[in-house]
N, C-alpha and C. Protein backbone atom coordinates (compact mmCIF):
# COMPACT_ATOMS: atom_id res chain seq x y z
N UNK A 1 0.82 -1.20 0.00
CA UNK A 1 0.00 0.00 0.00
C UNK A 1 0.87 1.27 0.00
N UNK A 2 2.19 1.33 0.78
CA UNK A 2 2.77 2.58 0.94
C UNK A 2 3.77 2.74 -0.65
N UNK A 3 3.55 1.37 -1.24
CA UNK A 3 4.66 1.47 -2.42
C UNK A 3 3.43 2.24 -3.36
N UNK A 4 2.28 1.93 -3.38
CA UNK A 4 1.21 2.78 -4.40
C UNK A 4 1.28 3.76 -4.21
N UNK A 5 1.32 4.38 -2.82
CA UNK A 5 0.83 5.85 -2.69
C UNK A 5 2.32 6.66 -2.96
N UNK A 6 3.46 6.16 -2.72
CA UNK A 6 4.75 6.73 -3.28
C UNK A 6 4.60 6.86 -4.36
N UNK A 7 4.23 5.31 -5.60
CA UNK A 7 4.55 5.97 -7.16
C UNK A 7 3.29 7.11 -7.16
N UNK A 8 2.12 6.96 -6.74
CA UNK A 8 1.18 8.07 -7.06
C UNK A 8 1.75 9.82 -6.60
N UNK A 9 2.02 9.20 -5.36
CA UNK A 9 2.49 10.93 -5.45
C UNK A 9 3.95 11.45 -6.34
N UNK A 10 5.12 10.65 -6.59
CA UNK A 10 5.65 10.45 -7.72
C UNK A 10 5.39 10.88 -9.44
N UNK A 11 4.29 10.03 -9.45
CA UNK A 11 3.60 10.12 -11.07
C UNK A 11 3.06 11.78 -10.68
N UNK A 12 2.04 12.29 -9.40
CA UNK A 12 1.66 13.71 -9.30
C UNK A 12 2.40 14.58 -9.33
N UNK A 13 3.52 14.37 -8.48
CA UNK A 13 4.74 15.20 -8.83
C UNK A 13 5.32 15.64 -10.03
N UNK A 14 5.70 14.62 -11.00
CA UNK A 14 5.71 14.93 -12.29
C UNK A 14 5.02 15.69 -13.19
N UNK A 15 3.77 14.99 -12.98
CA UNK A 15 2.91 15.70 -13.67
C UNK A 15 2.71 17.73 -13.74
N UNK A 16 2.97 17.98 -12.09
CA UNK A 16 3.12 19.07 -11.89
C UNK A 16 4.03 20.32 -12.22
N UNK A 17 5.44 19.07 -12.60
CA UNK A 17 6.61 19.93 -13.27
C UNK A 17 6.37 20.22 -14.72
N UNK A 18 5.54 19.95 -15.09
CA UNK A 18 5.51 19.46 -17.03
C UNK A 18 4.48 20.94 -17.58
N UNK A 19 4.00 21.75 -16.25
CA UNK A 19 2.71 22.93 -16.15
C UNK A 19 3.84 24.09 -16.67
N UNK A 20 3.98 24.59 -17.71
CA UNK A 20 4.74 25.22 -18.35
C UNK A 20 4.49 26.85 -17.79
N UNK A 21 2.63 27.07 -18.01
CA UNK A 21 2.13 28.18 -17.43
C UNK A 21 1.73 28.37 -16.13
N UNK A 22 2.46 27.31 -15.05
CA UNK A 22 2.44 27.55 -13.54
C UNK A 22 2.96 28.59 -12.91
N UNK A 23 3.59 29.58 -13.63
CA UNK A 23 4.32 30.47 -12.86
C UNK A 23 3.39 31.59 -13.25
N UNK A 24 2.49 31.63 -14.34
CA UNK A 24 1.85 32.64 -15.00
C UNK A 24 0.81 33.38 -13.86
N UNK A 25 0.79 32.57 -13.02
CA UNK A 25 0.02 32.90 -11.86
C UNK A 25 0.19 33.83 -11.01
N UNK A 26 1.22 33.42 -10.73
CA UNK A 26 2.00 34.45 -9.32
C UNK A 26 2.83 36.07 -10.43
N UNK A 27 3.33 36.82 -8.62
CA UNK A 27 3.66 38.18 -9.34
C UNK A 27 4.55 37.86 -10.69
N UNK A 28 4.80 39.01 -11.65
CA UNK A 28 5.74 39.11 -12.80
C UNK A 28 6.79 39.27 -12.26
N UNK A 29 8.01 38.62 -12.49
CA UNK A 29 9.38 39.31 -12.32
C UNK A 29 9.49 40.58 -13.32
N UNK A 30 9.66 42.09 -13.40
CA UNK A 30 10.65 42.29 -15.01
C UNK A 30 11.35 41.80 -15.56
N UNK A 31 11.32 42.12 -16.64
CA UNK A 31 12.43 41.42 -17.90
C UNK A 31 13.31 43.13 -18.11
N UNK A 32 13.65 43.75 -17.41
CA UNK A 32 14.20 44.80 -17.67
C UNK A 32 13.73 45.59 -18.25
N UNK A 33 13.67 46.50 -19.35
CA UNK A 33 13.10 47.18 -19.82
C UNK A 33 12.05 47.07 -20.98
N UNK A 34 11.74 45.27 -20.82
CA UNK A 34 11.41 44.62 -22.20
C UNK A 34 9.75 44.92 -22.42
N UNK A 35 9.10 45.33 -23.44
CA UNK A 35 7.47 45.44 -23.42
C UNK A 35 7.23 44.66 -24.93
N UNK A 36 6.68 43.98 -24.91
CA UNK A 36 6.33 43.15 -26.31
C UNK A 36 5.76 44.12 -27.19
N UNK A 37 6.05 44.37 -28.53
CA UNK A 37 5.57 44.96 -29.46
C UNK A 37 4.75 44.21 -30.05
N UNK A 38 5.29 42.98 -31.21
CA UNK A 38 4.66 42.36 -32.04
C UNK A 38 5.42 40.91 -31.60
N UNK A 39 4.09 39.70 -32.13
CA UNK A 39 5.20 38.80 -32.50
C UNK A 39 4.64 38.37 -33.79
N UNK A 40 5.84 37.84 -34.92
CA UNK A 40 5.90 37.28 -35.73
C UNK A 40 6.05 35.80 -35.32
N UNK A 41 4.71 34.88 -35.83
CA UNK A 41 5.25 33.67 -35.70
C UNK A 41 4.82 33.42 -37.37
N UNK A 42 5.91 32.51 -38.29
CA UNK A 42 6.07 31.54 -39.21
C UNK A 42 6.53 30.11 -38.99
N UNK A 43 6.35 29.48 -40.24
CA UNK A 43 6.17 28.25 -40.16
C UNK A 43 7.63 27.89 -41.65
N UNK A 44 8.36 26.47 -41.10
CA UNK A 44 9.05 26.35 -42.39
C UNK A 44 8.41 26.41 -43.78
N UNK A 45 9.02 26.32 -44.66
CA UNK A 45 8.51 26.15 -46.03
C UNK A 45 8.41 25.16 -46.75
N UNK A 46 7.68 24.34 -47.57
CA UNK A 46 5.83 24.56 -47.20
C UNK A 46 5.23 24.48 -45.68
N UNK A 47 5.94 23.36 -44.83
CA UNK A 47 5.29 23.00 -43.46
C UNK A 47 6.77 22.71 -42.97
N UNK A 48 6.21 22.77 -41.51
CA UNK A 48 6.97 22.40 -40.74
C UNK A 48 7.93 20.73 -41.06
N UNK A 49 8.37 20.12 -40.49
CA UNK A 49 9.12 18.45 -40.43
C UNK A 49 8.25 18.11 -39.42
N UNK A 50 8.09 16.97 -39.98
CA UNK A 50 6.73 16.34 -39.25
C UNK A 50 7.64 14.68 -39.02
N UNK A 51 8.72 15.15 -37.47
CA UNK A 51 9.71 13.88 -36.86
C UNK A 51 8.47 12.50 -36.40
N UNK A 52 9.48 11.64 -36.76
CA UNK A 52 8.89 9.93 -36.54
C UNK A 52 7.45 10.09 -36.97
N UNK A 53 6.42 9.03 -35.95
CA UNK A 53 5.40 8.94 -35.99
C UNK A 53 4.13 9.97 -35.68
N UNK A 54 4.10 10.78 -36.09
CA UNK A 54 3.31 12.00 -35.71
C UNK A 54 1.70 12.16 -36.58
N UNK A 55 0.80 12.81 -35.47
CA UNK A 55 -0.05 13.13 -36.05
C UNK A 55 0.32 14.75 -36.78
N UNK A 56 -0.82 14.84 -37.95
CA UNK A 56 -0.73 15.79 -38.52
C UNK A 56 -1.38 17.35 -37.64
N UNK A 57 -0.42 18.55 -38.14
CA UNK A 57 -0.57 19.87 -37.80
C UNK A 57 -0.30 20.78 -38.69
N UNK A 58 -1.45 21.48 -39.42
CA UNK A 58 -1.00 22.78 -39.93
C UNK A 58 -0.02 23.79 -39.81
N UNK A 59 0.42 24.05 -40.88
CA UNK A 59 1.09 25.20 -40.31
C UNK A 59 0.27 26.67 -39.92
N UNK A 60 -0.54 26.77 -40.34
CA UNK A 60 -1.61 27.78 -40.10
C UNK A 60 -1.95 27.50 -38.36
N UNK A 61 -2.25 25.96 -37.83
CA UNK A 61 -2.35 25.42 -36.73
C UNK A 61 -1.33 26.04 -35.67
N UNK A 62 -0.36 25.94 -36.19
CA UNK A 62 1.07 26.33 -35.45
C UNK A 62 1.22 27.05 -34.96
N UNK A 63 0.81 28.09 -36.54
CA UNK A 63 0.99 29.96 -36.20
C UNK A 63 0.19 30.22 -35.17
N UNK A 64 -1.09 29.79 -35.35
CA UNK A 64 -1.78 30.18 -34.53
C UNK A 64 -1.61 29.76 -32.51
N UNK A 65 -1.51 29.06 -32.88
CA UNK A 65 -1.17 28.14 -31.22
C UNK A 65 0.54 28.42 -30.46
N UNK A 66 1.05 28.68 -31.17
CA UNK A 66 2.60 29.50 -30.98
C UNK A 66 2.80 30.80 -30.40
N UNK A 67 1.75 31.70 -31.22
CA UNK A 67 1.40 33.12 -31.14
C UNK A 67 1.08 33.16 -30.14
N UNK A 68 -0.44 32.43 -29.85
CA UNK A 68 -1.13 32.59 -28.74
C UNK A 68 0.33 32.39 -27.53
N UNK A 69 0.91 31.17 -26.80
CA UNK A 69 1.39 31.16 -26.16
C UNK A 69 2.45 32.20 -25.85
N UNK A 70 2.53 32.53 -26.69
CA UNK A 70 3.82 33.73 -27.04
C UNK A 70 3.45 35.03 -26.36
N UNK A 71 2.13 35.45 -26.59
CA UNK A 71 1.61 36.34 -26.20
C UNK A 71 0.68 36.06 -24.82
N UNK A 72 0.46 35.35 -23.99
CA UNK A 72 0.62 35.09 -23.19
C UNK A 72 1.20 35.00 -22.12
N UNK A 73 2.54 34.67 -22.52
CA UNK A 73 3.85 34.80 -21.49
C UNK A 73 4.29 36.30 -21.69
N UNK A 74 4.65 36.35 -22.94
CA UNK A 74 5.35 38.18 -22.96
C UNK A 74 4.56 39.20 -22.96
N UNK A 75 3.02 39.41 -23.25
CA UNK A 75 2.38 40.75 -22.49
C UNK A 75 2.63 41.55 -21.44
N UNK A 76 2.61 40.42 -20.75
CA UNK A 76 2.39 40.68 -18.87
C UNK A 76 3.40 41.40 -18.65
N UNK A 77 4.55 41.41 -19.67
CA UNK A 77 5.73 42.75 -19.28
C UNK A 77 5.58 43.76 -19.71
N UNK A 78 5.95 44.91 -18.38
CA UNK A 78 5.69 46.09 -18.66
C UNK A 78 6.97 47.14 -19.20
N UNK A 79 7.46 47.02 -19.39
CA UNK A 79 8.93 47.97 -19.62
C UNK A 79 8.72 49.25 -20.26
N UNK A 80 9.72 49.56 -20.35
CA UNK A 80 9.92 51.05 -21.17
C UNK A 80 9.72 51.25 -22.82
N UNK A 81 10.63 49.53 -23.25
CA UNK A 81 11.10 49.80 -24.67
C UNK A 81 10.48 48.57 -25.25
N UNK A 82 10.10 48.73 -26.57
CA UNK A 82 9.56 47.78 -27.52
C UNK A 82 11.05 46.67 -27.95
N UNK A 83 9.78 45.27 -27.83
CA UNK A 83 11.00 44.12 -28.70
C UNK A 83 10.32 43.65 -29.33
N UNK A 84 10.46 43.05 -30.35
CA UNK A 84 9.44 42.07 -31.20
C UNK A 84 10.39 40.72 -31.09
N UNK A 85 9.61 39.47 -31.19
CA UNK A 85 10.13 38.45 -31.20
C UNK A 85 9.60 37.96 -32.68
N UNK A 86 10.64 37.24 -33.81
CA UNK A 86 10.15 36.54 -34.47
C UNK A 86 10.40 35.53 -34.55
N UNK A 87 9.31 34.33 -34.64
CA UNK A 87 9.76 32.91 -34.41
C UNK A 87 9.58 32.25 -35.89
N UNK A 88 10.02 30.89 -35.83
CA UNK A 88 10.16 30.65 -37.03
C UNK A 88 9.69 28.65 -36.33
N UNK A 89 8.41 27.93 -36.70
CA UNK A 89 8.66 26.75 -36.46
C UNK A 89 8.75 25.62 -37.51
N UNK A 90 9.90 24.94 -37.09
CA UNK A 90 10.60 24.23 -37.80
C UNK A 90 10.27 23.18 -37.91
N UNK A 91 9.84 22.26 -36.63
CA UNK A 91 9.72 20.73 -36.83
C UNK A 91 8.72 20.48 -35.59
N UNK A 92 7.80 19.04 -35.72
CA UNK A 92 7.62 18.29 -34.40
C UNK A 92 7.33 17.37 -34.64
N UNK A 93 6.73 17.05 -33.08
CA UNK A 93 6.35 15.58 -33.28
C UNK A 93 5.57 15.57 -31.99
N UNK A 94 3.99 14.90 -32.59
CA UNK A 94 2.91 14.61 -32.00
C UNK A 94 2.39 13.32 -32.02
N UNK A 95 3.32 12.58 -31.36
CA UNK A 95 2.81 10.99 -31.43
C UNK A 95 1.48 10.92 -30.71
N UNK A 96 0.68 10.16 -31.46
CA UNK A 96 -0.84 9.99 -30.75
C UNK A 96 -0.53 8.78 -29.51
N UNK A 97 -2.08 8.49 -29.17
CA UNK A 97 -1.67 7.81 -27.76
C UNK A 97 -1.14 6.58 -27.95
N UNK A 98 -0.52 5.86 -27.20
CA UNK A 98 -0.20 4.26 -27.00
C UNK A 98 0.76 4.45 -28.10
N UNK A 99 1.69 5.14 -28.66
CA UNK A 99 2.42 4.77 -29.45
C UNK A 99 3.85 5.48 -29.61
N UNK A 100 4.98 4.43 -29.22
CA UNK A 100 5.91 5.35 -28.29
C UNK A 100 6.33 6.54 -29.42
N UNK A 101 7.10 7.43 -28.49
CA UNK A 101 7.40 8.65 -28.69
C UNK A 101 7.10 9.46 -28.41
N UNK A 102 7.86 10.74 -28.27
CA UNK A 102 7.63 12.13 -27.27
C UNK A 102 7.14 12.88 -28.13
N UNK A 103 6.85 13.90 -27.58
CA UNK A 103 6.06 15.07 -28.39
C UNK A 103 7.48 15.95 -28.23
N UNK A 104 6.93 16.87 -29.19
CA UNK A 104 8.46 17.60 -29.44
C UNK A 104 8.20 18.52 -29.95
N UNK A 105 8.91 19.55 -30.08
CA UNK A 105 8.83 20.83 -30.88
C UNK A 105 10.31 21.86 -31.01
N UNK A 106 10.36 22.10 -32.35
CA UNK A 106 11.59 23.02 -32.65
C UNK A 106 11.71 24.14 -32.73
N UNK A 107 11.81 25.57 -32.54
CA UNK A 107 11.45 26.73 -32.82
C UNK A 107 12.99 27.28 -33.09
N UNK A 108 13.02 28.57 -33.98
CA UNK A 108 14.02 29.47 -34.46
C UNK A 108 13.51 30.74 -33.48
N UNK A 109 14.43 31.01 -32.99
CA UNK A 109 13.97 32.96 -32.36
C UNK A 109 14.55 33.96 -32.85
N UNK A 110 14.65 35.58 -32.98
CA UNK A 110 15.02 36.22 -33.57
C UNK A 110 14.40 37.17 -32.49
N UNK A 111 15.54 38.21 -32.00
CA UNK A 111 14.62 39.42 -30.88
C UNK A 111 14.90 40.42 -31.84
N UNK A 112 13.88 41.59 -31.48
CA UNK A 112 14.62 42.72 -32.37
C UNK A 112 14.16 43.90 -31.70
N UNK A 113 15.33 44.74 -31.53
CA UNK A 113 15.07 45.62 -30.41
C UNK A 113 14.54 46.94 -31.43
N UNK A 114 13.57 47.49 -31.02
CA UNK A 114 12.34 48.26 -31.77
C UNK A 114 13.33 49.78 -31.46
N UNK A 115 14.01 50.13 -30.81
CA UNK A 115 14.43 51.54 -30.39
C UNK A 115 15.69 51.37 -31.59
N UNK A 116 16.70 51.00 -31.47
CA UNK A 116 17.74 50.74 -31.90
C UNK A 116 17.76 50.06 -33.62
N UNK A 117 16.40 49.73 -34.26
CA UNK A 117 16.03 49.30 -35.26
C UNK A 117 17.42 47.78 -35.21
N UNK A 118 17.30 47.04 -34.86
CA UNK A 118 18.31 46.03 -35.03
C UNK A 118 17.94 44.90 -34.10
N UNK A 119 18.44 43.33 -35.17
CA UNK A 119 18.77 42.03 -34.65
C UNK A 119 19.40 42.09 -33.82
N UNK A 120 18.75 42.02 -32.37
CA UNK A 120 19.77 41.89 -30.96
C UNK A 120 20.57 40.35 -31.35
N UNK A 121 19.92 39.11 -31.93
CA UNK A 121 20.64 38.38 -32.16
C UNK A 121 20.78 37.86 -33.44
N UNK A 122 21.93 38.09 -34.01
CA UNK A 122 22.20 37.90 -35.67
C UNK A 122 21.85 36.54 -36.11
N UNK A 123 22.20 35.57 -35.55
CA UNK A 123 21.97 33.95 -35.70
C UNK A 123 20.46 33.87 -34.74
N UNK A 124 19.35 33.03 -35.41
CA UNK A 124 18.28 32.70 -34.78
C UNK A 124 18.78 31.67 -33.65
N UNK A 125 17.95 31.69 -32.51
CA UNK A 125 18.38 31.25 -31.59
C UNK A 125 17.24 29.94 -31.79
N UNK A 126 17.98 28.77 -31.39
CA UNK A 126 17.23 27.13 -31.47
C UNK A 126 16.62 27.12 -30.33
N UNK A 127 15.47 26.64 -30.26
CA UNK A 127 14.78 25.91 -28.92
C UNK A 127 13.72 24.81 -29.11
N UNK A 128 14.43 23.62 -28.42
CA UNK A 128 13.84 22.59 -28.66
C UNK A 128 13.24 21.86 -27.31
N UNK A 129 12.03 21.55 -27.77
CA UNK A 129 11.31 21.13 -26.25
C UNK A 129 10.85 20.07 -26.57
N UNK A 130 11.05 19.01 -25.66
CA UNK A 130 10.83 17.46 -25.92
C UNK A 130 10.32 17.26 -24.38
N UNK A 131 9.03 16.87 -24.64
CA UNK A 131 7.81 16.44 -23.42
C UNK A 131 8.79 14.81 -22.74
N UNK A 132 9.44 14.86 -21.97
CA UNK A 132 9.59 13.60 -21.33
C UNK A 132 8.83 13.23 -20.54
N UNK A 133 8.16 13.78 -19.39
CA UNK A 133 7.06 12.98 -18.95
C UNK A 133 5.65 13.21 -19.69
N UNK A 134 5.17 12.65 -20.29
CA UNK A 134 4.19 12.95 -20.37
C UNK A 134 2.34 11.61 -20.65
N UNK A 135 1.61 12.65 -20.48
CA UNK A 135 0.16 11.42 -20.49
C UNK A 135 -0.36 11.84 -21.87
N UNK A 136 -0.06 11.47 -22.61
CA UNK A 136 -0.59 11.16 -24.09
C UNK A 136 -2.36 10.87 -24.12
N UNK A 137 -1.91 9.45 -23.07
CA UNK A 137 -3.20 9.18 -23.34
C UNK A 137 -5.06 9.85 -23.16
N UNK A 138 -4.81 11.31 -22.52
CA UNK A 138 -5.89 11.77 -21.84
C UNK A 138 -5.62 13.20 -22.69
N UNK A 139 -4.76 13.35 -23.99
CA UNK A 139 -4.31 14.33 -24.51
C UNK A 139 -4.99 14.71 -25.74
N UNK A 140 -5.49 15.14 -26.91
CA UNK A 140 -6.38 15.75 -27.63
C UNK A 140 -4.20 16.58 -28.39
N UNK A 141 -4.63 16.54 -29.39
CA UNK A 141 -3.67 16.91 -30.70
C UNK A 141 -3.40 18.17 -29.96
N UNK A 142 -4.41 19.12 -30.55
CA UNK A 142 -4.49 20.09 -29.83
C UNK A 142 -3.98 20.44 -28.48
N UNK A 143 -4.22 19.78 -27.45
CA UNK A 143 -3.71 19.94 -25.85
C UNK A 143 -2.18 19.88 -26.82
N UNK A 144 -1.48 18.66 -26.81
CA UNK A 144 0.09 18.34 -27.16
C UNK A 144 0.28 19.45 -27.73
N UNK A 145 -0.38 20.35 -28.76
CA UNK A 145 0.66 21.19 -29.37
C UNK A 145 0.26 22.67 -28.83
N UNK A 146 -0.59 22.46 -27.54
CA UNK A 146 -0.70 24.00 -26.68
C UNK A 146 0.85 23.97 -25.46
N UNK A 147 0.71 22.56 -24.92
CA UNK A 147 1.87 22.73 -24.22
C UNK A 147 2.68 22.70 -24.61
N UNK A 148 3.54 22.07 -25.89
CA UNK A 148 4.65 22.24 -26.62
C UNK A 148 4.91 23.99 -26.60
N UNK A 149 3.76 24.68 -27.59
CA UNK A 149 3.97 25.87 -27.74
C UNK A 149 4.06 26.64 -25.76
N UNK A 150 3.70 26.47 -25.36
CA UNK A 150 3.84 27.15 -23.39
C UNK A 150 5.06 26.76 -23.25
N UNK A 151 5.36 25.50 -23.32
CA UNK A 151 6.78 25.17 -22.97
C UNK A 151 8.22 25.59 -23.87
N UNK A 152 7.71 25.71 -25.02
CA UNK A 152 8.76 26.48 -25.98
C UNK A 152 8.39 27.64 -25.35
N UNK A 153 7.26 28.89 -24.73
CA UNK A 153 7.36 30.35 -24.49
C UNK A 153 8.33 30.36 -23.27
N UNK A 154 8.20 29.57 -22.27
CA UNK A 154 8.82 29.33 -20.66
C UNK A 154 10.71 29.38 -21.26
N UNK A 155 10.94 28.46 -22.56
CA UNK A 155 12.18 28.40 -22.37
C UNK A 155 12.99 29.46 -23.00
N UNK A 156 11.77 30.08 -23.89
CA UNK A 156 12.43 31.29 -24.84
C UNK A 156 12.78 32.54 -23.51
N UNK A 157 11.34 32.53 -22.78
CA UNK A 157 11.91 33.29 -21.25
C UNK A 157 12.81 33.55 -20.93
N UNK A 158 13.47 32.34 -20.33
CA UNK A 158 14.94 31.89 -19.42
C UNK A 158 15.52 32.32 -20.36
N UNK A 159 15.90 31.87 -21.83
CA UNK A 159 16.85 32.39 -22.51
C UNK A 159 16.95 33.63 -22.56
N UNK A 160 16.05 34.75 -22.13
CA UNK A 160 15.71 36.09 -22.34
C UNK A 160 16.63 36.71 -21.24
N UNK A 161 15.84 35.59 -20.05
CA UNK A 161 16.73 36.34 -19.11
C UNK A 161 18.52 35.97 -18.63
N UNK A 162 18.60 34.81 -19.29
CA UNK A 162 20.14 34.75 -19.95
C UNK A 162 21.00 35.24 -20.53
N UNK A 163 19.98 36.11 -21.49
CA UNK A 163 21.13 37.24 -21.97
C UNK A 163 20.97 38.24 -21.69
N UNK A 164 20.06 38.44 -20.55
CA UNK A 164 20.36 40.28 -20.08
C UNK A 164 20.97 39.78 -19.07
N UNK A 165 21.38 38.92 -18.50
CA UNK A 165 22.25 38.88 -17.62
C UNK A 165 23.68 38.51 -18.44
N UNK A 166 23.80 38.20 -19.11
CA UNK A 166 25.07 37.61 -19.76
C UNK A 166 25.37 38.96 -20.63
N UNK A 167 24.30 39.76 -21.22
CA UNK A 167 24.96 40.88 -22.54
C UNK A 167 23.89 42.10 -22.24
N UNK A 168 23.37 42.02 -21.07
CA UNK A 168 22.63 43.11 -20.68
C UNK A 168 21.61 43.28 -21.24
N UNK A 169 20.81 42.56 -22.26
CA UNK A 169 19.69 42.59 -22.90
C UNK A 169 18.78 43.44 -21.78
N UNK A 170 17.97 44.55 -22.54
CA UNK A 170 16.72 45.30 -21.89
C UNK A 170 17.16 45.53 -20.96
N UNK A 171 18.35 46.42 -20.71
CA UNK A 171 18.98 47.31 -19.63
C UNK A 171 19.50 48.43 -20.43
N UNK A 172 19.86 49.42 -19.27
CA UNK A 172 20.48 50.63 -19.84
C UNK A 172 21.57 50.63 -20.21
N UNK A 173 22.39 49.53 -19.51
CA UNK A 173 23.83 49.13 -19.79
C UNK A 173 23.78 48.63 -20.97
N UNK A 174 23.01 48.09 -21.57
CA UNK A 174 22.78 47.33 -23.45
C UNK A 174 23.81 48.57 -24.36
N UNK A 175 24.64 47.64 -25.21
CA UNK A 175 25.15 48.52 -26.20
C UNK A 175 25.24 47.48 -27.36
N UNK A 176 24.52 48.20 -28.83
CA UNK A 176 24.43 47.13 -29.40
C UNK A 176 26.23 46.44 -29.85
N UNK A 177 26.28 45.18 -29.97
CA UNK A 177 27.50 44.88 -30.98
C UNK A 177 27.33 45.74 -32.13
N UNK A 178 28.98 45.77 -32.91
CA UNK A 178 28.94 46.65 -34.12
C UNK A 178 28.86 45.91 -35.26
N UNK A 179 28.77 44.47 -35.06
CA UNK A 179 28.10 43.43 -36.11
C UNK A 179 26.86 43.23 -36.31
N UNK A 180 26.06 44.41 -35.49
CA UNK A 180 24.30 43.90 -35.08
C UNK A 180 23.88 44.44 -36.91
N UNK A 181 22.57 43.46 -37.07
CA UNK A 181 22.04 43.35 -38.70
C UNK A 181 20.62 44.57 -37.49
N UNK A 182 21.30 45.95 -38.64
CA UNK A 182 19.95 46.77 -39.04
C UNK A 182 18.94 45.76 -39.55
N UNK A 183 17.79 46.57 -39.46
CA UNK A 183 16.41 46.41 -39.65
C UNK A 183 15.59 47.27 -40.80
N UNK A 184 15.69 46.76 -41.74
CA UNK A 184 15.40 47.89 -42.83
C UNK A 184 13.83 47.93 -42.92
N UNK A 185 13.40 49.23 -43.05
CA UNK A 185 12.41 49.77 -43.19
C UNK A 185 11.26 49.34 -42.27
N UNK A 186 11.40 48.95 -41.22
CA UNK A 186 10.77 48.43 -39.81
C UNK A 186 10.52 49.55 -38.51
N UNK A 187 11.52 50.32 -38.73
CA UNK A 187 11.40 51.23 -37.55
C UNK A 187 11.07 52.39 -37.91
């Protein structure tokens, strides 16, 4: 009996780490001076890579369910100065139930700081999120590719706040590099 109620609270535990928009709850930290302008979300060309056994997803599906999460997480900041994020999704994978494999998702990022007209980062930045725990079976296409997209916004986050701590991103201390790619006819 005490070995059931261990894996159960175990399996609950898990389950609880996998809540991408659990923090969406409590106060905002700032992101420094960051306020979301726009986001651009696209899709590869024609569609995304559709890895191993996967059910099918639009790319229209994508845009849409990407965005949303996107804008979700980055509203809620209030800052001084405009950024736009543009994403770019590349690949996944939505294995349906009972049939192994993770759900997955690839995204390209691109920040672009709206004051300064310029690619804060010249190379798109990769982020790849691969569901390891997860319950498939109580999951709807849809659910898999809302938390993919939450869990790709959570990690684009951290990376956000990785580089204003690492290169001062959305601080006053920010100076762009002298390799930064202008922004033509955007600002």
């Amino acid at each position: 009996m005490i070995r059931i109620a261990a894996v159960l609270l175990l399996a609950l535990g898990l389950a609880a780490c996998t809540d991408a928009t659990q923090d969406l709850a409590g106060p905002t930290e700032p992101l420094g001076d960051f306020s979301l302008g726009y986001v651009a979300v696209v899709t590869e060309k024609p569609e995304p890579a559709k890895l191993l056994v996967s059910r099918d997803a639009t790319p229209e599906e994508w845009i849409e369910t990407v965005d949303g999460a996107m804008q979700q997480r980055f509203t809620r900041f209030e800052g001084e100065r405009l950024y736009h994020l543009g994403i770019k999704v590349i690949a996944y994978s939505l294995p349906p139930p009972v049939v192994p494999g993770k759900s997955a998702l690839h995204v390209a990022v691109t920040v672009f700081d709206d004051g300064n007209c310029i690619k804060m980062n010249n190379k798109a930045h990769d982020i790849m999120v691969i569901q390891v725990f997860e319950s498939r079976l109580q999951l709807t296409r849809e659910e898999q590719m809302q938390k993919l997209a939450e869990a790709a916004a959570l990690d684009m986050e951290k990376w956000l706040r990785e580089m204003q701590e690492s290169d001062d991103w959305f601080t006053e201390d920010y100076t762009p590099p002298s390799n930064a790619k202008r922004v033509q006819g955007a600002c």
